[in-house]
Protein backbone atom coordinates (compact mmCIF):
# COMPACT_ATOMS: atom_id res chain seq x y z
CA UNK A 1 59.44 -17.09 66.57
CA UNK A 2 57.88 -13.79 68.88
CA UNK A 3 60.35 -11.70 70.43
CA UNK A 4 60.50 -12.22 73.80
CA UNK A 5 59.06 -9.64 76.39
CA UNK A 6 60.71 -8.94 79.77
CA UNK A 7 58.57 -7.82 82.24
CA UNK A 8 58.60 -6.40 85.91
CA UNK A 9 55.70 -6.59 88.82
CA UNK A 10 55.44 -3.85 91.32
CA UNK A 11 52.80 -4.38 93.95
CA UNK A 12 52.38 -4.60 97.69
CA UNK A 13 50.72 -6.94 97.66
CA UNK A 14 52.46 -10.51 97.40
CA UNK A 15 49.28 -12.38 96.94
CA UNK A 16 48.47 -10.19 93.84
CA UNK A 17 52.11 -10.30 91.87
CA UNK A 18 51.94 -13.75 92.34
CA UNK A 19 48.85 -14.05 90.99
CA UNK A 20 49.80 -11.32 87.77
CA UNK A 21 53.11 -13.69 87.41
CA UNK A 22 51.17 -16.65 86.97
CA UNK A 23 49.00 -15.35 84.58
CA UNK A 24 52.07 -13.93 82.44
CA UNK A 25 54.27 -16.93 82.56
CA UNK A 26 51.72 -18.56 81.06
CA UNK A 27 52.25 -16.70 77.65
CA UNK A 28 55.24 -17.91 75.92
CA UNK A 29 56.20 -14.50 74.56
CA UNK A 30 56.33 -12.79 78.23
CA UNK A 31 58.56 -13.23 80.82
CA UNK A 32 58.38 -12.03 84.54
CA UNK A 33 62.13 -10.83 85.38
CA UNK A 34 61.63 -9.15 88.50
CA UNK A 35 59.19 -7.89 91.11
CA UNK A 36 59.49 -5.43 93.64
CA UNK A 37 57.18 -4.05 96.75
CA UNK A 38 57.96 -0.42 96.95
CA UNK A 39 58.76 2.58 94.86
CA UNK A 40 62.37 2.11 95.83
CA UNK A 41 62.76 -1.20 94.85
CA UNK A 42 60.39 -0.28 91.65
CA UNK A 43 63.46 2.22 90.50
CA UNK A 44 66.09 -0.88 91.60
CA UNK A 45 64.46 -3.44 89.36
CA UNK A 46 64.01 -1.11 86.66
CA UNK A 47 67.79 -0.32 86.71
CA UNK A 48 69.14 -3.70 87.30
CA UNK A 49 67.01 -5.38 84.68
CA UNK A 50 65.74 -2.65 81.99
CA UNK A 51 62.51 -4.33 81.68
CA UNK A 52 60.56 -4.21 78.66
CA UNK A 53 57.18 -3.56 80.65
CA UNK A 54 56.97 -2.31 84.00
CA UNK A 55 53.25 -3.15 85.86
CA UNK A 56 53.20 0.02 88.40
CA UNK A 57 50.42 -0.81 91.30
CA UNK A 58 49.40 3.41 91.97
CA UNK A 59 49.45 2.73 95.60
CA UNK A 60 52.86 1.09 96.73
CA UNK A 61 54.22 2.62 99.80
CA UNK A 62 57.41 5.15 99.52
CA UNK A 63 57.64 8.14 96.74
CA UNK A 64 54.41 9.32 95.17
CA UNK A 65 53.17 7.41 91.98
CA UNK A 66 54.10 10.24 90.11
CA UNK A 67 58.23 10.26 91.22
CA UNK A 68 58.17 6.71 91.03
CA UNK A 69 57.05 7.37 87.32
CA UNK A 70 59.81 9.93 86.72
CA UNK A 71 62.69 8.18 88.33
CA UNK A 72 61.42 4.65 86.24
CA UNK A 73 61.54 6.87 82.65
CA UNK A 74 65.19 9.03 84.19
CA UNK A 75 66.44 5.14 84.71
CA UNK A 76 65.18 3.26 81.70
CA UNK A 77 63.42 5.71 79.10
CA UNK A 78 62.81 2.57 76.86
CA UNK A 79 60.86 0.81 79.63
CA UNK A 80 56.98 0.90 79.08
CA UNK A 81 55.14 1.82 82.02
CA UNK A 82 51.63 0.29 82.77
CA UNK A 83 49.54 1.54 85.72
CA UNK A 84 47.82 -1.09 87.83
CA UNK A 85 44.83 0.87 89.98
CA UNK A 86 41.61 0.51 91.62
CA UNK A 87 40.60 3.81 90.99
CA UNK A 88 40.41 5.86 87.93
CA UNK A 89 40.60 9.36 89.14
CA UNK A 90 40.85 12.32 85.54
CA UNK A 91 42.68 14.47 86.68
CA UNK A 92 46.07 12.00 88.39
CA UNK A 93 45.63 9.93 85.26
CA UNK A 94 46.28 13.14 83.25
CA UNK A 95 49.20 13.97 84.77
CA UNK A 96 50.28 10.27 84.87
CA UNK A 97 49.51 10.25 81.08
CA UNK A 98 51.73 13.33 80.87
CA UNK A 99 54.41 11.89 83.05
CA UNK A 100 54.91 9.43 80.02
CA UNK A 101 53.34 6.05 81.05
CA UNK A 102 51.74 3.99 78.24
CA UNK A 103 48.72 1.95 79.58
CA UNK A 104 46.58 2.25 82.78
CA UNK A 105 44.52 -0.55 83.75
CA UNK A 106 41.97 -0.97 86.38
CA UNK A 107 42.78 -3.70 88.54
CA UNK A 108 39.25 -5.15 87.81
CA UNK A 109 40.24 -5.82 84.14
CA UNK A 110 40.14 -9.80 82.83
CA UNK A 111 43.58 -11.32 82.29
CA UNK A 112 42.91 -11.18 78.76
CA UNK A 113 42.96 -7.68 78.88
CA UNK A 114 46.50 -7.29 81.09
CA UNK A 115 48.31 -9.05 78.47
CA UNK A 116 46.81 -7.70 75.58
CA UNK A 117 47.98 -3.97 76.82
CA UNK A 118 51.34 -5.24 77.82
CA UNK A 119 51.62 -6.71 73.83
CA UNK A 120 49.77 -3.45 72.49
CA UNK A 121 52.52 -1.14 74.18
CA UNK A 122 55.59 -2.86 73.05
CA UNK A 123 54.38 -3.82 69.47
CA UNK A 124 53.13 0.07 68.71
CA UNK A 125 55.59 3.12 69.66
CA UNK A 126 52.23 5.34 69.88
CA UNK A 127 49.59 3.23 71.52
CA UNK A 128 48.38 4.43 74.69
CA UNK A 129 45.85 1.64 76.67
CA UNK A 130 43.42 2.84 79.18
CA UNK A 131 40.69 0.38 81.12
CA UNK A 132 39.23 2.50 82.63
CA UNK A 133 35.55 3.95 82.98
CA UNK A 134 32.95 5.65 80.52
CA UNK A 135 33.03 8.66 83.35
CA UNK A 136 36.64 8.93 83.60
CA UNK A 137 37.27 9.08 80.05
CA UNK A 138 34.27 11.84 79.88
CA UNK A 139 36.13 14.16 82.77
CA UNK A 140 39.49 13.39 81.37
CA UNK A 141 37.99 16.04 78.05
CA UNK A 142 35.48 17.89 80.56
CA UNK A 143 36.36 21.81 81.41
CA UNK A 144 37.70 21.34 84.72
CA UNK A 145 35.44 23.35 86.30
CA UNK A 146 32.99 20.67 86.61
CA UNK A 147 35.16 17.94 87.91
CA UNK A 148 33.91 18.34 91.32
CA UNK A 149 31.07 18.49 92.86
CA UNK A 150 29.02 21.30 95.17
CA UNK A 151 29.56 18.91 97.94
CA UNK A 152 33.07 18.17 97.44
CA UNK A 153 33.72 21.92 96.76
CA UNK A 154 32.41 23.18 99.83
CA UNK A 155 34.41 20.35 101.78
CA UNK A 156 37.43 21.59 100.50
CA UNK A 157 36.57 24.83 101.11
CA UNK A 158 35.74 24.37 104.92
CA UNK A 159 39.48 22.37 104.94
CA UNK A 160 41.28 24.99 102.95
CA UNK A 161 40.28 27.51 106.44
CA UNK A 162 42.07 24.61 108.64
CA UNK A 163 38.69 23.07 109.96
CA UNK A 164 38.84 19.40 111.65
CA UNK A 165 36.88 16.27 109.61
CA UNK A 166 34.56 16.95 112.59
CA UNK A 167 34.48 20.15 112.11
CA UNK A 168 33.21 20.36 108.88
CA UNK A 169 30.66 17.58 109.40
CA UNK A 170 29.25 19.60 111.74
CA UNK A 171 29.08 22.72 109.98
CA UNK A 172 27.69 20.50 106.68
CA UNK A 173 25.42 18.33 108.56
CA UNK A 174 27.58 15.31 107.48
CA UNK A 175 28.95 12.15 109.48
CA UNK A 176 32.74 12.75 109.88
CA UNK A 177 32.68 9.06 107.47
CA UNK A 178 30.91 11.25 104.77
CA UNK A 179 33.68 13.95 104.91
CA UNK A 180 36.78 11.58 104.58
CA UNK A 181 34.45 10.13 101.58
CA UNK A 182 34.47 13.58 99.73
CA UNK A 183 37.74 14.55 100.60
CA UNK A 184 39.54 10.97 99.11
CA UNK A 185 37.09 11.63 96.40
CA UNK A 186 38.56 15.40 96.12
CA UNK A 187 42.55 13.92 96.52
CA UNK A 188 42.00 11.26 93.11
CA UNK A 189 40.35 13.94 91.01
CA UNK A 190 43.04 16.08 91.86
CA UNK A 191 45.55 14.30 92.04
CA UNK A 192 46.68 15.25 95.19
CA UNK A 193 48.44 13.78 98.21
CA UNK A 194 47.49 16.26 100.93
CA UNK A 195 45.01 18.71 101.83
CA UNK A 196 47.25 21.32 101.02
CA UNK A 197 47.78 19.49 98.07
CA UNK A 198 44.35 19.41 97.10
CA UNK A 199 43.25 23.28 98.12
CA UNK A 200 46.55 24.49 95.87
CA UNK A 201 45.42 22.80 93.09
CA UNK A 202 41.57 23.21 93.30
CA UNK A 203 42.77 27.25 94.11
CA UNK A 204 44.99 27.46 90.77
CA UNK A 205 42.43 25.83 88.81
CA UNK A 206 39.82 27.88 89.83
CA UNK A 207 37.87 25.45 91.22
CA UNK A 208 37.80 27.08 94.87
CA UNK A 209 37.86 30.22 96.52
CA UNK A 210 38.96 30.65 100.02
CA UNK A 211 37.72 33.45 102.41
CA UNK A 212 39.64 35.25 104.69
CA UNK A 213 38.73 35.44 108.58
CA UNK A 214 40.53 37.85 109.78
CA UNK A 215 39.98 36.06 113.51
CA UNK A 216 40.91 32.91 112.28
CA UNK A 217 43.57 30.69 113.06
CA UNK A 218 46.93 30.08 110.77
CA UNK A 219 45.90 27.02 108.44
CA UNK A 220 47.35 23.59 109.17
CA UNK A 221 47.05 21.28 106.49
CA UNK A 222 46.92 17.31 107.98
């Protein structure tokens, strides 16, 4: 007879957990035993019910994925935490991956594949599972001075001295759609929540330098 595996959904999105419940009741060795919207009721479930599995969605509203992560393992150390994303940006799921969670899936992964990670993680102490793509997994070992791009670095650049989305297209030759583009594109590799975010980590990793005009204005990050 299997052992039994508890697990909890966290998601946004009630169409999806139903959807994820469905397709995990219909093992006989998993269990759904919670689900919960936000990263506050992520930590609630995961302290009421110690769930074997946790399925994280990385965009639920409240605390950043990353607090969510450390107040899940402060809670419930034993609970294995799966990722659930639609993006698979190097350089958050290295930190995530150092945070302690044990799978990350793209949310574009079969069924088959969902309940073969949850299974992996609880039958193997060491196994890590990752879904994610052939370029992710190639920055995730690249020097990280070539995780972004000219484009993206010169974005940043122009934001890291305070100028507008409009700003910057202009001064680029962009559409201010373009900008946003790079500069989501800039917050996933990174990692980052914020501009300032971003610009302090591209600056300690050496991936940007800003220049000083002295007849500039003080820098507002938005």
């Amino acid at each position: 007879m299997s052992t039994l595996t508890r697990v909890g959904i966290v998601d946004d999105h009630t169409l999806f957990r139903e959807g994820l419940r469905e397709i995990l009741e219909a093992c006989s060795d998993l269990r759904v035993v919670g689900e919960a919207g936000d990263s506050g009721g992520a930590v609630a479930l995961v302290r009421e019910e110690r769930p074997d599995v946790i399925m994280l969605d990385i965009e639920i509203p409240g605390d950043d994925v990353l607090d969510t992560v450390g107040k899940i393992r402060t809670s419930s150390p034993d609970t294995k935490i799966i990722v659930l994303s639609m993006y698979d940006g190097p350089q958050l799921l290295r930190r995530l991956l150092s945070a302690g969670i044990r799978g990350y899936l793209l949310k574009s992964v079969h069924s088959e594949e969902v309940i073969s990670a949850i299974r992996s993680v609880v039958n193997d102490p060491e196994r890590l599972v990752l879904a994610v793509s052939r370029d992710s997994m190639a920055q995730i070992h690249a020097p990280t001075q070539n995780i972004l791009t000219d484009k993206e670095r010169q974005v940043l650049e122009l934001a890291a001295q305070a100028l507008s989305n409009q700003q910057i297209a202009r001064h680029l030759g962009l559409t201010e759609a373009t900008v946003k583009r790079h500069l989501r594109n800039v917050f996933v590799k990174l990692g980052a929540v914020s501009r300032i975010d971003a610009v302090n980590r591209a600056v300690a990793a050496s991936l940007i330098s800003i220049r000083q005009d002295p007849g500039a204005l003080p820098k507002s990050f938005g």
